[in-house]
PDB file of N, CA and C in Angstrom:
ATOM      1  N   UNK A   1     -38.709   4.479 -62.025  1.00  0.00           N
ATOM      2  CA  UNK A   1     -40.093   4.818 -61.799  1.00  0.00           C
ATOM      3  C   UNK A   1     -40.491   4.398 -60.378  1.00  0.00           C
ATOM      4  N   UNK A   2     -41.184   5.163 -59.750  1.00  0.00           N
ATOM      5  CA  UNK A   2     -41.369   5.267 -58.183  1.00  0.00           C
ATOM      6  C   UNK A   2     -42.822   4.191 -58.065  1.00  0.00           C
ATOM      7  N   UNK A   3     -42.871   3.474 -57.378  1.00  0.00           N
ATOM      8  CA  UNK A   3     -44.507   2.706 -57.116  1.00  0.00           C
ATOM      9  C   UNK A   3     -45.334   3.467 -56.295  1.00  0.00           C
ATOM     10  N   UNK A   4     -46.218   2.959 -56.533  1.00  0.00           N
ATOM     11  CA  UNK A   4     -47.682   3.998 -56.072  1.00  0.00           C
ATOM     12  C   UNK A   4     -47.714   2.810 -55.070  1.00  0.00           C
ATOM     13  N   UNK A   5     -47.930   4.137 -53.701  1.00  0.00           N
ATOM     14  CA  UNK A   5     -48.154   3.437 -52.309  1.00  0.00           C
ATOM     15  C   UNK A   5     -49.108   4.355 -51.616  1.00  0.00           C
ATOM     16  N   UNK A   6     -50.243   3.738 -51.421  1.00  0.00           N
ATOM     17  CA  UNK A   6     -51.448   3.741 -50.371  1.00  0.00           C
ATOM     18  C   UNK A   6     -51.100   4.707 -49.231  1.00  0.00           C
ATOM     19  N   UNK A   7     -51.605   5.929 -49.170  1.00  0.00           N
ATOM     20  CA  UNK A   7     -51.495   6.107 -47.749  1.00  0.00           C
ATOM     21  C   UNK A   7     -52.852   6.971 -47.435  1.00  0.00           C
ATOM     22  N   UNK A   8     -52.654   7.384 -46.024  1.00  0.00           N
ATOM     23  CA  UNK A   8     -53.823   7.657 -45.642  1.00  0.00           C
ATOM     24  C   UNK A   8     -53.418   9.261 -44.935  1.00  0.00           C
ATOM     25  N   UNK A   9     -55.204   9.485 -45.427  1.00  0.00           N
ATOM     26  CA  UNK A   9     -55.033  11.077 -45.428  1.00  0.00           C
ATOM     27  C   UNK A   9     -55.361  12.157 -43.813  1.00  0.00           C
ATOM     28  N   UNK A  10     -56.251  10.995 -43.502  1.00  0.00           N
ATOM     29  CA  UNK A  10     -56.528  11.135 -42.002  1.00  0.00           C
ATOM     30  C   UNK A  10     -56.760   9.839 -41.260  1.00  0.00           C
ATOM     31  N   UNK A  11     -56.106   9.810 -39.912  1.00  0.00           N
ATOM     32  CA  UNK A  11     -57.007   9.051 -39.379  1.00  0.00           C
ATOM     33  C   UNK A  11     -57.791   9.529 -38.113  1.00  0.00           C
ATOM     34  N   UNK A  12     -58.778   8.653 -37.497  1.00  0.00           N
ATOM     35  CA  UNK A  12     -60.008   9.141 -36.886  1.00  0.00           C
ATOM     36  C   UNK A  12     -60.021   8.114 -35.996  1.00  0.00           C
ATOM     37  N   UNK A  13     -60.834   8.366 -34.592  1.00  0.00           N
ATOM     38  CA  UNK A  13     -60.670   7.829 -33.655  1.00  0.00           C
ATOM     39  C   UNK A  13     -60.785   8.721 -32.339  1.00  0.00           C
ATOM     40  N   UNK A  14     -60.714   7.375 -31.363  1.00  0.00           N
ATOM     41  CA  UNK A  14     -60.761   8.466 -30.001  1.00  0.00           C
ATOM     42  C   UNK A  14     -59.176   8.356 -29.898  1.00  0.00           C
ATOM     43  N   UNK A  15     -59.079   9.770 -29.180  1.00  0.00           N
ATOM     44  CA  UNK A  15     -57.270  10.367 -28.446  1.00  0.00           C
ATOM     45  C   UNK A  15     -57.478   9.795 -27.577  1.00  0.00           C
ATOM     46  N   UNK A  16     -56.213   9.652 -27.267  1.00  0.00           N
ATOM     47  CA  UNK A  16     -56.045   9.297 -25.871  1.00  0.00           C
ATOM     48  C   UNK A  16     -55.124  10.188 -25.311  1.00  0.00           C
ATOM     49  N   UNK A  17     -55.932  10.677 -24.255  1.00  0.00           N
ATOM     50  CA  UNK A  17     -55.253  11.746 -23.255  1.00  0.00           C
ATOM     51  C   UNK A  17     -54.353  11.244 -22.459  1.00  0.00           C
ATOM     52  N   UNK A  18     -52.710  12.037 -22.440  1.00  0.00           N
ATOM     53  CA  UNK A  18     -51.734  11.542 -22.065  1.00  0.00           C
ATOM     54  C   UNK A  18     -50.983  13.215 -20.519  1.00  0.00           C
ATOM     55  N   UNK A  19     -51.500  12.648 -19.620  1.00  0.00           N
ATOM     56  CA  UNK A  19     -51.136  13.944 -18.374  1.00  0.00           C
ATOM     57  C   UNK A  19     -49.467  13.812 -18.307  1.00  0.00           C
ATOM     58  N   UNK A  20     -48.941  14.959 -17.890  1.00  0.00           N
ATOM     59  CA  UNK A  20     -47.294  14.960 -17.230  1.00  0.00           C
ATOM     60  C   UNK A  20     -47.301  15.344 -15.730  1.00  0.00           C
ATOM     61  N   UNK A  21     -46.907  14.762 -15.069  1.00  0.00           N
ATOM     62  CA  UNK A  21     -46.635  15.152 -13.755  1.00  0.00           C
ATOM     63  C   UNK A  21     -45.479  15.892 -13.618  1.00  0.00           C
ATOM     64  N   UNK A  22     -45.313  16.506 -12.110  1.00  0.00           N
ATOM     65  CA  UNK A  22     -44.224  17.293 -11.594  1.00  0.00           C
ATOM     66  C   UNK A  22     -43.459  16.871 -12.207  1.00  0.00           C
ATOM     67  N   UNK A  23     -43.031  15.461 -11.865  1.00  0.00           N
ATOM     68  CA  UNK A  23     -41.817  14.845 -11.977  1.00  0.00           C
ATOM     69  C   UNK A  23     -41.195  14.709 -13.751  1.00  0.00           C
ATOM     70  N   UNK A  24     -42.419  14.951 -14.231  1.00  0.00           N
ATOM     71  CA  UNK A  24     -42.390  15.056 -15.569  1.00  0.00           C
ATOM     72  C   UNK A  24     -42.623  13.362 -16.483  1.00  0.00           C
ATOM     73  N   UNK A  25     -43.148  12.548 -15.478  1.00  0.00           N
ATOM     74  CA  UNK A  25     -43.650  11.573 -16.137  1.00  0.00           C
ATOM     75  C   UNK A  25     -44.787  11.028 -16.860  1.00  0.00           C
ATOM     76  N   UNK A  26     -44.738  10.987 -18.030  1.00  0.00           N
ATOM     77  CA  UNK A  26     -46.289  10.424 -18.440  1.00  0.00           C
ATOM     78  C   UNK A  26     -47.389   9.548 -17.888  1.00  0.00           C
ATOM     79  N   UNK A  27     -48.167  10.288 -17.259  1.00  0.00           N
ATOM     80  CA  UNK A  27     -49.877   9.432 -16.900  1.00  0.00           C
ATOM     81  C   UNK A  27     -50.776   9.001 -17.521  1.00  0.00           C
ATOM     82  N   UNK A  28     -51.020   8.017 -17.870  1.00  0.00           N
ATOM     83  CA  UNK A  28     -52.143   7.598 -19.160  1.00  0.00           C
ATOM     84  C   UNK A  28     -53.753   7.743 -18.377  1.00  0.00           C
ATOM     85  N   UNK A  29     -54.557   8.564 -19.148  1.00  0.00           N
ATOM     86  CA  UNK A  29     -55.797   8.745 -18.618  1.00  0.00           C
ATOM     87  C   UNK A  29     -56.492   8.076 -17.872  1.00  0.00           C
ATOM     88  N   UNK A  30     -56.137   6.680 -17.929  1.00  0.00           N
ATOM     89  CA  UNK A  30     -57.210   5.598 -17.406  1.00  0.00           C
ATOM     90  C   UNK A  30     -56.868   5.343 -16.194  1.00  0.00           C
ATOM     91  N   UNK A  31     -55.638   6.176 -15.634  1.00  0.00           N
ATOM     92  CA  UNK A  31     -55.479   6.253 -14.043  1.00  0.00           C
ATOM     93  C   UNK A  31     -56.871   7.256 -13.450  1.00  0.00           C
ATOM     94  N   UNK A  32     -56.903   8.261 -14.098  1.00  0.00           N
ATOM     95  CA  UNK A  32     -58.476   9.025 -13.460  1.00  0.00           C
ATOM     96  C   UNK A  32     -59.903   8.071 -13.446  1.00  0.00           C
ATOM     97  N   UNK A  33     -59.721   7.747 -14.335  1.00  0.00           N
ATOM     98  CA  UNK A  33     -60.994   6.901 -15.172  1.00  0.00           C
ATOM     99  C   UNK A  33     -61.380   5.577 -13.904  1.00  0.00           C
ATOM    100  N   UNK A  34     -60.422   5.572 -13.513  1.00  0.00           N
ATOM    101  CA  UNK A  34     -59.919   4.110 -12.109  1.00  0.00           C
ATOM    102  C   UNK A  34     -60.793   4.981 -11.224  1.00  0.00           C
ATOM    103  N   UNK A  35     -60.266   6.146 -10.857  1.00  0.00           N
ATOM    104  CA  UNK A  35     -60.047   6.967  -9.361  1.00  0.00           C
ATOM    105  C   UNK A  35     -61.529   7.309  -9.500  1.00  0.00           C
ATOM    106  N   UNK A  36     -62.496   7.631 -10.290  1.00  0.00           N
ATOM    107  CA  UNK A  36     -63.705   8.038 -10.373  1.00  0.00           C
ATOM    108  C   UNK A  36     -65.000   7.790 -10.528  1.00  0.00           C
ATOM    109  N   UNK A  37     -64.559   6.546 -11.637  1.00  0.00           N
ATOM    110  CA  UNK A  37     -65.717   5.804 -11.915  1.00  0.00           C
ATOM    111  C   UNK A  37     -66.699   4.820 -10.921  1.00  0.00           C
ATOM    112  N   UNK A  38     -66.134   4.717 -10.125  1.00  0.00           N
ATOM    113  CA  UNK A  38     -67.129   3.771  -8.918  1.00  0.00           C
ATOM    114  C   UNK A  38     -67.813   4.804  -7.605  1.00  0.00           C
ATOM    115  N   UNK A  39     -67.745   6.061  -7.977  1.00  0.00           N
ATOM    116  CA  UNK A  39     -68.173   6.700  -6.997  1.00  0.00           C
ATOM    117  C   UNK A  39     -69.474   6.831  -6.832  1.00  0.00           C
ATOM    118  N   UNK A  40     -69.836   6.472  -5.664  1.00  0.00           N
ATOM    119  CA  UNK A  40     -71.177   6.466  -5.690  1.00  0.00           C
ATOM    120  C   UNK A  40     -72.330   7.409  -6.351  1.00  0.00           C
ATOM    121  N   UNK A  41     -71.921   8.621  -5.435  1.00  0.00           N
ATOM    122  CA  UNK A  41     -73.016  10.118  -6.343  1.00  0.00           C
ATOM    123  C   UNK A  41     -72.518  10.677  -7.724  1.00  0.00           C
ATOM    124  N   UNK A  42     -71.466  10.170  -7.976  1.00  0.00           N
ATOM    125  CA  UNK A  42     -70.505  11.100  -9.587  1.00  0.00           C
ATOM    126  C   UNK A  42     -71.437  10.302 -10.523  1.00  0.00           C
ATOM    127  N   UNK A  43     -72.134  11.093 -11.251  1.00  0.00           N
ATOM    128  CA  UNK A  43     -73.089  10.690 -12.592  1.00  0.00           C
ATOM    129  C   UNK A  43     -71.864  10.660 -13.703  1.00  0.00           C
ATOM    130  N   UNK A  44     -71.213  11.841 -13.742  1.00  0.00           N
ATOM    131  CA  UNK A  44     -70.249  11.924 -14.678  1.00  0.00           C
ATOM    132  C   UNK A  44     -69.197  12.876 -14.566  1.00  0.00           C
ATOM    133  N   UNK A  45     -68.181  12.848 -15.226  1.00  0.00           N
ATOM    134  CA  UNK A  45     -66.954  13.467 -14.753  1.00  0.00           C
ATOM    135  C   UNK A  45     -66.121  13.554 -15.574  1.00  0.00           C
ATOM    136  N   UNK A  46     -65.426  14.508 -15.552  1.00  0.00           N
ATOM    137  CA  UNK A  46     -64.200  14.870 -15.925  1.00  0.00           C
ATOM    138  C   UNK A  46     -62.963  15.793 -15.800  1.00  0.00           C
ATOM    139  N   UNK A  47     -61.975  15.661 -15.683  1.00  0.00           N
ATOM    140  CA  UNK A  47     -60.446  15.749 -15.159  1.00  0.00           C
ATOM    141  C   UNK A  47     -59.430  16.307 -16.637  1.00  0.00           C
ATOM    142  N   UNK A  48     -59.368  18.087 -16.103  1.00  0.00           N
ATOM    143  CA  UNK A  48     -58.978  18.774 -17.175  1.00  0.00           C
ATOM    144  C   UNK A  48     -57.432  18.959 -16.918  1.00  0.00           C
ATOM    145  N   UNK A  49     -56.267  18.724 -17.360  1.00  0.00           N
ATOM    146  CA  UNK A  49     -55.108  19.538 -16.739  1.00  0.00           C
ATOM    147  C   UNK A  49     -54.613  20.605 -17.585  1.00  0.00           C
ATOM    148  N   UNK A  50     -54.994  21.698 -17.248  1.00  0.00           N
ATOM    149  CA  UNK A  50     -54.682  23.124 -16.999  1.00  0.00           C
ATOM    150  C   UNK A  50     -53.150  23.891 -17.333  1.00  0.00           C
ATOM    151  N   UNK A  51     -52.317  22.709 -16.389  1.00  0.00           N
ATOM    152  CA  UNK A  51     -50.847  23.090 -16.225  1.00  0.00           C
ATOM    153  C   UNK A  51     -50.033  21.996 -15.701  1.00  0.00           C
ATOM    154  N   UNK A  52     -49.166  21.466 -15.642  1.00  0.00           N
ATOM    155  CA  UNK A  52     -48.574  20.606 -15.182  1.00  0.00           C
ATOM    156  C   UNK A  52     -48.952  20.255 -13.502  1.00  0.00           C
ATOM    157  N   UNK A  53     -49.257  21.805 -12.471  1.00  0.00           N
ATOM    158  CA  UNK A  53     -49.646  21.978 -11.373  1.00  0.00           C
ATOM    159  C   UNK A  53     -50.706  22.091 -11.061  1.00  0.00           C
ATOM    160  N   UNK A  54     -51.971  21.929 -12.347  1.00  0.00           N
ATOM    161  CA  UNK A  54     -53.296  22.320 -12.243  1.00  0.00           C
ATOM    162  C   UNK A  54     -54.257  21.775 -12.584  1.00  0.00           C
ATOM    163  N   UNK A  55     -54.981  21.091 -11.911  1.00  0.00           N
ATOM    164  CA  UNK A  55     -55.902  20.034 -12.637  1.00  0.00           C
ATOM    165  C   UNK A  55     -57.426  20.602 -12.119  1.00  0.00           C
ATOM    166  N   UNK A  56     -58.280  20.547 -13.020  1.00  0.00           N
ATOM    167  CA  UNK A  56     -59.927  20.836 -12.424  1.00  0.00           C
ATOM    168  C   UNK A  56     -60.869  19.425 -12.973  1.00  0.00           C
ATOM    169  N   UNK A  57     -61.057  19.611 -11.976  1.00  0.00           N
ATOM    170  CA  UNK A  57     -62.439  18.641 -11.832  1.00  0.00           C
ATOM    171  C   UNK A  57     -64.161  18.676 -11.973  1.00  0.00           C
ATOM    172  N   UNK A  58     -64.426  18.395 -12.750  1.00  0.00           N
ATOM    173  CA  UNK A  58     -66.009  18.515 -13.069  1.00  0.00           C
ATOM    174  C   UNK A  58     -66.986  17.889 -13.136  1.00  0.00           C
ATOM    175  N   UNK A  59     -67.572  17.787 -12.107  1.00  0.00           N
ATOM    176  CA  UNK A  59     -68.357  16.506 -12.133  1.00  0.00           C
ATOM    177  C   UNK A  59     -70.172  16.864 -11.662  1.00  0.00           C
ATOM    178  N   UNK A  60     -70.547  15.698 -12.298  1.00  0.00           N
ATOM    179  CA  UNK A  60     -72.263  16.084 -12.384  1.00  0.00           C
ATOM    180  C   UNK A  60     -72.559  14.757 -10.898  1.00  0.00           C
ATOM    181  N   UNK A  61     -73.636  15.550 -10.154  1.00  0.00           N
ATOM    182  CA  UNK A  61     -73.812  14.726  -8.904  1.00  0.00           C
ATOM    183  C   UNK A  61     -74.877  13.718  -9.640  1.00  0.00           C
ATOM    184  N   UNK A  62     -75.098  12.536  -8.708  1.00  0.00           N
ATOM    185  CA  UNK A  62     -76.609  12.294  -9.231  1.00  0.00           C
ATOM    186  C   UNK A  62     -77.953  12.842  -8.037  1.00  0.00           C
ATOM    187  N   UNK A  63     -77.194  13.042  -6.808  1.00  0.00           N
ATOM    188  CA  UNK A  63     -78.456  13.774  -5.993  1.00  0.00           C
ATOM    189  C   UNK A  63     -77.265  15.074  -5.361  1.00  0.00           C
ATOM    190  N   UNK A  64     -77.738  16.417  -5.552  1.00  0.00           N
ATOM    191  CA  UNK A  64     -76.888  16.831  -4.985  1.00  0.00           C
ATOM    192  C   UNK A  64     -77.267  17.414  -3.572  1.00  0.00           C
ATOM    193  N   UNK A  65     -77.872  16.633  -3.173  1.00  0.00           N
ATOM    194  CA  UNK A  65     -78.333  17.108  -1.851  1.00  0.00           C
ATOM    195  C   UNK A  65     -77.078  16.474  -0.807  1.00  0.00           C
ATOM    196  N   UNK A  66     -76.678  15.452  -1.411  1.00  0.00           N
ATOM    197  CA  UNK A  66     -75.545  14.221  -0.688  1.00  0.00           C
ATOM    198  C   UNK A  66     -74.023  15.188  -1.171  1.00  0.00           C
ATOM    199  N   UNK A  67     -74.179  16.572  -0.827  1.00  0.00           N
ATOM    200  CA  UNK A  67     -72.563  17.485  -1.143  1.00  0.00           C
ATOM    201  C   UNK A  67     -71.674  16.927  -0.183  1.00  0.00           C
ATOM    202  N   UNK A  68     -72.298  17.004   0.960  1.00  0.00           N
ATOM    203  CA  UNK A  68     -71.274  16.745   2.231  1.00  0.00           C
ATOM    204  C   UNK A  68     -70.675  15.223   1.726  1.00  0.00           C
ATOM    205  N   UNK A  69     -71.333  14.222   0.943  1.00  0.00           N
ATOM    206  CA  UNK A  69     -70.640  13.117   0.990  1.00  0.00           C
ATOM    207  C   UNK A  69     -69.629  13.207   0.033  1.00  0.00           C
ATOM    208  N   UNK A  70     -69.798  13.987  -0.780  1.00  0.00           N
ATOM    209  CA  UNK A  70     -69.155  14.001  -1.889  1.00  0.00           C
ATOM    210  C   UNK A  70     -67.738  14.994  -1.612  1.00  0.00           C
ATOM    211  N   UNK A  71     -67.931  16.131  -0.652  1.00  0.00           N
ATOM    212  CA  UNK A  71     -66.872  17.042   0.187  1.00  0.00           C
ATOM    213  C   UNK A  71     -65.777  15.997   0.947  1.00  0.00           C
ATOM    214  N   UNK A  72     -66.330  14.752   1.290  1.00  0.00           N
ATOM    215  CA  UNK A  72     -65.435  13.708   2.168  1.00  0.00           C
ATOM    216  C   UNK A  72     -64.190  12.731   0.510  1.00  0.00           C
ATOM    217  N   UNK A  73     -65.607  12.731  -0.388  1.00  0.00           N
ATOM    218  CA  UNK A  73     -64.902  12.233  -1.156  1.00  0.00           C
ATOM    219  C   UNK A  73     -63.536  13.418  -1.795  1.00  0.00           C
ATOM    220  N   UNK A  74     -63.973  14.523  -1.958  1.00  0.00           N
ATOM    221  CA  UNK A  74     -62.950  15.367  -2.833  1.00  0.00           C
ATOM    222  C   UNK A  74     -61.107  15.103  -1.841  1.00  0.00           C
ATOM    223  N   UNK A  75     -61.692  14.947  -0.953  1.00  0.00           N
ATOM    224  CA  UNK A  75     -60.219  14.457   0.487  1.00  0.00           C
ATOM    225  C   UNK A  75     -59.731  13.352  -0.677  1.00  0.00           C
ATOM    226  N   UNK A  76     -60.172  12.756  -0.317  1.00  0.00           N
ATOM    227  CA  UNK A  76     -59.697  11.281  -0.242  1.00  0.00           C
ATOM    228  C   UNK A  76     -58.939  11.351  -2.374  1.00  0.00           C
ATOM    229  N   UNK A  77     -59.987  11.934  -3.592  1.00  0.00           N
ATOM    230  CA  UNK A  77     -59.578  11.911  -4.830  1.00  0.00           C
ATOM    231  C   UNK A  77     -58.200  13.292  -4.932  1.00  0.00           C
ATOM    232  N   UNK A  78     -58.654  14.021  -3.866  1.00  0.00           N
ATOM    233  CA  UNK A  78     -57.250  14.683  -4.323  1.00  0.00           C
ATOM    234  C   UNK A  78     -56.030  14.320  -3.397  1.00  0.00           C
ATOM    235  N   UNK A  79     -56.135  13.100  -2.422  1.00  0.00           N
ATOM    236  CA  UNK A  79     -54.791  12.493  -1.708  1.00  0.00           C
ATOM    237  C   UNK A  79     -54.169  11.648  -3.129  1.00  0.00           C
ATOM    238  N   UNK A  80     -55.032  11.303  -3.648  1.00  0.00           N
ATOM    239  CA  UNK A  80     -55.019  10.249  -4.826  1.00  0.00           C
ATOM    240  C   UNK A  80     -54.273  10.946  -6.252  1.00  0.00           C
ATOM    241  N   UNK A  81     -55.151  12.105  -6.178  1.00  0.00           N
ATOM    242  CA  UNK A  81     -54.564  12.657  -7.551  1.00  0.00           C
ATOM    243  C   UNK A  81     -52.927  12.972  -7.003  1.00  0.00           C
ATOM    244  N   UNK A  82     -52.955  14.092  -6.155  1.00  0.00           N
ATOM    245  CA  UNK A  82     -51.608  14.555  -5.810  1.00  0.00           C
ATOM    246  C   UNK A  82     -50.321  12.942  -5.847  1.00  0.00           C
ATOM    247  N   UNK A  83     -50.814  12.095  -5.062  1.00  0.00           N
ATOM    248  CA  UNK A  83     -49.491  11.255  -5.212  1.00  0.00           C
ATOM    249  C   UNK A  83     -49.091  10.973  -6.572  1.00  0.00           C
ATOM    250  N   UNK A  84     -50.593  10.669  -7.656  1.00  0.00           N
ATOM    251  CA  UNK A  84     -49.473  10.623  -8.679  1.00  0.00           C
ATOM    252  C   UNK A  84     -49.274  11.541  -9.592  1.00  0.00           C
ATOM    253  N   UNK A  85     -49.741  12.933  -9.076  1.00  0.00           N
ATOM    254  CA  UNK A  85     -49.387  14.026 -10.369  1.00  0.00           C
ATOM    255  C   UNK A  85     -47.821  14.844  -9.548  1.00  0.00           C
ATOM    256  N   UNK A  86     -48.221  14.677  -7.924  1.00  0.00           N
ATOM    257  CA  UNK A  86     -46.898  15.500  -7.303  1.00  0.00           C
ATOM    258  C   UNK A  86     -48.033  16.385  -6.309  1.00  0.00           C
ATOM    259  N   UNK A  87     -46.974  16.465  -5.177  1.00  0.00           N
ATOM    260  CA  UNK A  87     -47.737  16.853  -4.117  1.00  0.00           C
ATOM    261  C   UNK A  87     -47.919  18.524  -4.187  1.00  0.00           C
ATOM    262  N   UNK A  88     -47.904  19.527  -5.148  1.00  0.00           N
ATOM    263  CA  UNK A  88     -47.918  20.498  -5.005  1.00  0.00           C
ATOM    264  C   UNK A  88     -49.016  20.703  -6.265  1.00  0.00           C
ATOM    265  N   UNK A  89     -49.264  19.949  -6.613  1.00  0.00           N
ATOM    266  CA  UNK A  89     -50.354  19.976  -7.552  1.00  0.00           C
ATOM    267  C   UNK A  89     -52.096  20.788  -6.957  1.00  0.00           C
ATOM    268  N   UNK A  90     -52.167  21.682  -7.479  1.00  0.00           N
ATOM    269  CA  UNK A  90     -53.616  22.563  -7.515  1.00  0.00           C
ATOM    270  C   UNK A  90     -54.661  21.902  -8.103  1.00  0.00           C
ATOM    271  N   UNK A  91     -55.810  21.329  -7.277  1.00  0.00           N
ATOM    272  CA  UNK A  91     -56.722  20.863  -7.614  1.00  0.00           C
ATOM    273  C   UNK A  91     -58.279  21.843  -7.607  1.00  0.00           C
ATOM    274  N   UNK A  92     -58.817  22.114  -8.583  1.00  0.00           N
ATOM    275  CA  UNK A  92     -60.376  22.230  -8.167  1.00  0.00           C
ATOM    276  C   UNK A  92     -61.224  21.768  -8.644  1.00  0.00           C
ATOM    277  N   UNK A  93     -62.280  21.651  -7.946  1.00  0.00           N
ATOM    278  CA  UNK A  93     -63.619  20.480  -8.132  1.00  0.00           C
ATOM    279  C   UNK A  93     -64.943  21.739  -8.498  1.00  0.00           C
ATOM    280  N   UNK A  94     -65.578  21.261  -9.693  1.00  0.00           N
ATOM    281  CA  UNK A  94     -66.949  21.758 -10.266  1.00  0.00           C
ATOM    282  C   UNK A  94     -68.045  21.240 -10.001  1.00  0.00           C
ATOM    283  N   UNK A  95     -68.781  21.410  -9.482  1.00  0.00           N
ATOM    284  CA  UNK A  95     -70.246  20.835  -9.429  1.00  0.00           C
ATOM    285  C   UNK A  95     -70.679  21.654 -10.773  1.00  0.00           C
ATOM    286  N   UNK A  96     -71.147  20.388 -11.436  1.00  0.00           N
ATOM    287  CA  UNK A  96     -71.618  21.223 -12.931  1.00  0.00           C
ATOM    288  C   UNK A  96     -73.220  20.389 -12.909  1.00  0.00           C
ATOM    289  N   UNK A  97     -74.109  21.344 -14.227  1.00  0.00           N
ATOM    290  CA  UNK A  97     -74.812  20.078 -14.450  1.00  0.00           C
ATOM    291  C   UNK A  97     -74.913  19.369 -15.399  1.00  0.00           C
ATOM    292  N   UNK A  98     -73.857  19.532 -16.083  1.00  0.00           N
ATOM    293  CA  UNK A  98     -74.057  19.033 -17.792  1.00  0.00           C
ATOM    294  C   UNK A  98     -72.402  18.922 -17.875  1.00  0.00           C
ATOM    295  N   UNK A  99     -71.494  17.816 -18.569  1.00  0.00           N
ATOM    296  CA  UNK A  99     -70.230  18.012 -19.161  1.00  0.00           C
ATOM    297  C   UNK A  99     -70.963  17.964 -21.023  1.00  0.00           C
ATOM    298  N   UNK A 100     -70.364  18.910 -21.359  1.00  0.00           N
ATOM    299  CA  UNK A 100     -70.469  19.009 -22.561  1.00  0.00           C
ATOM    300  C   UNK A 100     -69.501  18.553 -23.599  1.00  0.00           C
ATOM    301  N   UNK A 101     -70.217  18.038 -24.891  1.00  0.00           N
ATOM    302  CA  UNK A 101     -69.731  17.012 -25.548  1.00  0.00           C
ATOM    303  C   UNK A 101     -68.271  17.932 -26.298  1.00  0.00           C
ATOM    304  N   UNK A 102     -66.889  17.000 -26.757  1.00  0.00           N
ATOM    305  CA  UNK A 102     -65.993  17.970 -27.605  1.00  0.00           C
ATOM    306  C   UNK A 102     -66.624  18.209 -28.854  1.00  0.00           C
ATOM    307  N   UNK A 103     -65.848  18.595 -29.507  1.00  0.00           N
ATOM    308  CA  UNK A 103     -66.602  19.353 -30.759  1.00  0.00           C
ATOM    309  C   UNK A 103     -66.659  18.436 -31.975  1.00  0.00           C
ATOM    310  N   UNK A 104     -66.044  17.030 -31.846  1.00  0.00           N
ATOM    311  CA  UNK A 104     -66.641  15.835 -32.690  1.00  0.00           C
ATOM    312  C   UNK A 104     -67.522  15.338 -31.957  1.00  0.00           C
ATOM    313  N   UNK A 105     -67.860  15.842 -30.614  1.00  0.00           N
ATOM    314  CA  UNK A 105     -69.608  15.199 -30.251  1.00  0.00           C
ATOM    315  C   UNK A 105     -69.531  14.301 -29.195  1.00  0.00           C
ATOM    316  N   UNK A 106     -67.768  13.797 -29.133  1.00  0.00           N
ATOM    317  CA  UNK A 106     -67.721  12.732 -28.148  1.00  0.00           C
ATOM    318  C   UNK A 106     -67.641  13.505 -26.251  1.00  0.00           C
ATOM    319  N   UNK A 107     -68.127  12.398 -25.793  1.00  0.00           N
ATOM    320  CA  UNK A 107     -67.619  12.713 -24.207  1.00  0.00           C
ATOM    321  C   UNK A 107     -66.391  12.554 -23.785  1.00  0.00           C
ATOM    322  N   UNK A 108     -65.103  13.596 -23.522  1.00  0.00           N
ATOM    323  CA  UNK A 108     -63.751  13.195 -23.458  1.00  0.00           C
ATOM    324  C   UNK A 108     -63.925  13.387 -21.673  1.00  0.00           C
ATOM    325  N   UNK A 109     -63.666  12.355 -21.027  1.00  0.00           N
ATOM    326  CA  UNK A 109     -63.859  12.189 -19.200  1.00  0.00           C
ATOM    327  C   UNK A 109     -62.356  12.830 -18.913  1.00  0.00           C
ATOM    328  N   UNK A 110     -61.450  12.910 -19.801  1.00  0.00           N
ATOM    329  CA  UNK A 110     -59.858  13.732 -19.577  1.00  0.00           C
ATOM    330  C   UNK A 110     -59.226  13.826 -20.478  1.00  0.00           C
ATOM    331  N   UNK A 111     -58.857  15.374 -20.468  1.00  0.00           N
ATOM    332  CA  UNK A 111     -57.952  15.471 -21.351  1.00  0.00           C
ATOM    333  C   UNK A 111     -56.190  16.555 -20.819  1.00  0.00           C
ATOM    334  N   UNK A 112     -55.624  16.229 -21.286  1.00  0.00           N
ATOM    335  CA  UNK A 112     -54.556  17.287 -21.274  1.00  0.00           C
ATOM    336  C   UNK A 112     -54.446  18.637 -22.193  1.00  0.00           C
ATOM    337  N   UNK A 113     -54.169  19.751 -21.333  1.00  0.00           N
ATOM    338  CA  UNK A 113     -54.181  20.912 -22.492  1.00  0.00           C
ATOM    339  C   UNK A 113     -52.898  21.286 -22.371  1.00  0.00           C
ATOM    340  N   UNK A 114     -51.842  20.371 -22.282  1.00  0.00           N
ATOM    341  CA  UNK A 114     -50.520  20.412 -22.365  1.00  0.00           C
ATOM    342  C   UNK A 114     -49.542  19.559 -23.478  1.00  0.00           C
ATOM    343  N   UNK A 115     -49.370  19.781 -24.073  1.00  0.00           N
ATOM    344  CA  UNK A 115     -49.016  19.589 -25.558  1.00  0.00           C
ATOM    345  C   UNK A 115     -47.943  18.800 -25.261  1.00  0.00           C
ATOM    346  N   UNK A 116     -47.588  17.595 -25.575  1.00  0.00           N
ATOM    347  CA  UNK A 116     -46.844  16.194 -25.294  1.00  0.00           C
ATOM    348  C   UNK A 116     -45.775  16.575 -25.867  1.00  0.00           C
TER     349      UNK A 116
END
């Protein structure tokens, strides 16, 4: 006779978004999360990858009159992104005004749409 063992039917939680670079190495999200979060005008943001070569960027200003500062910054986050995704990596940047929530409601700041 077999024992009755507990298991579980779902579990729930936040993902954690896991990027691949050129090189084909795993990036754990919280390298973007580093690269973005202290920027002065970025209200909010987020860092989609597309393709192994393709990453977009979306981010809400908090004044967007300050573009040009933020045009100096896109230099400097995509010297940053490229070294560690690979230097042939395609970047583009969104001026949005809203990131919209995923469809459990949460704010995901990155995700991969490349299947691990």
């Amino acid at each position: 006779m077999r024992a009755w063992i507990p298991s579980l039917e779902k579990i729930t939680g936040r993902i954690k978004s896991v990027f691949i670079n050129s090189a084909g190495d795993y990036i754990d999200d919280d390298v973007f999360f580093a690269l973005l979060r202290l920027k002065e005008n970025i209200k909010k943001f987020q860092i989609i990858q597309e393709t192994v070569e393709y990453i977009i960027v979306n981010l809400v200003l908090i004044d967007k009159k300050k573009q040009e500062d933020v045009d100096n910054e896109f230099r400097e986050i995509s010297q940053k992104i490229r070294k560690i995704m690979g230097e042939d990596t395609k970047i583009k940047y969104n001026i949005v005004d809203e990131i919209e929530p995923s469809p459990s409601g949460k704010y995901m700041y990155s995700y991969s749409k490349i299947s691990n």
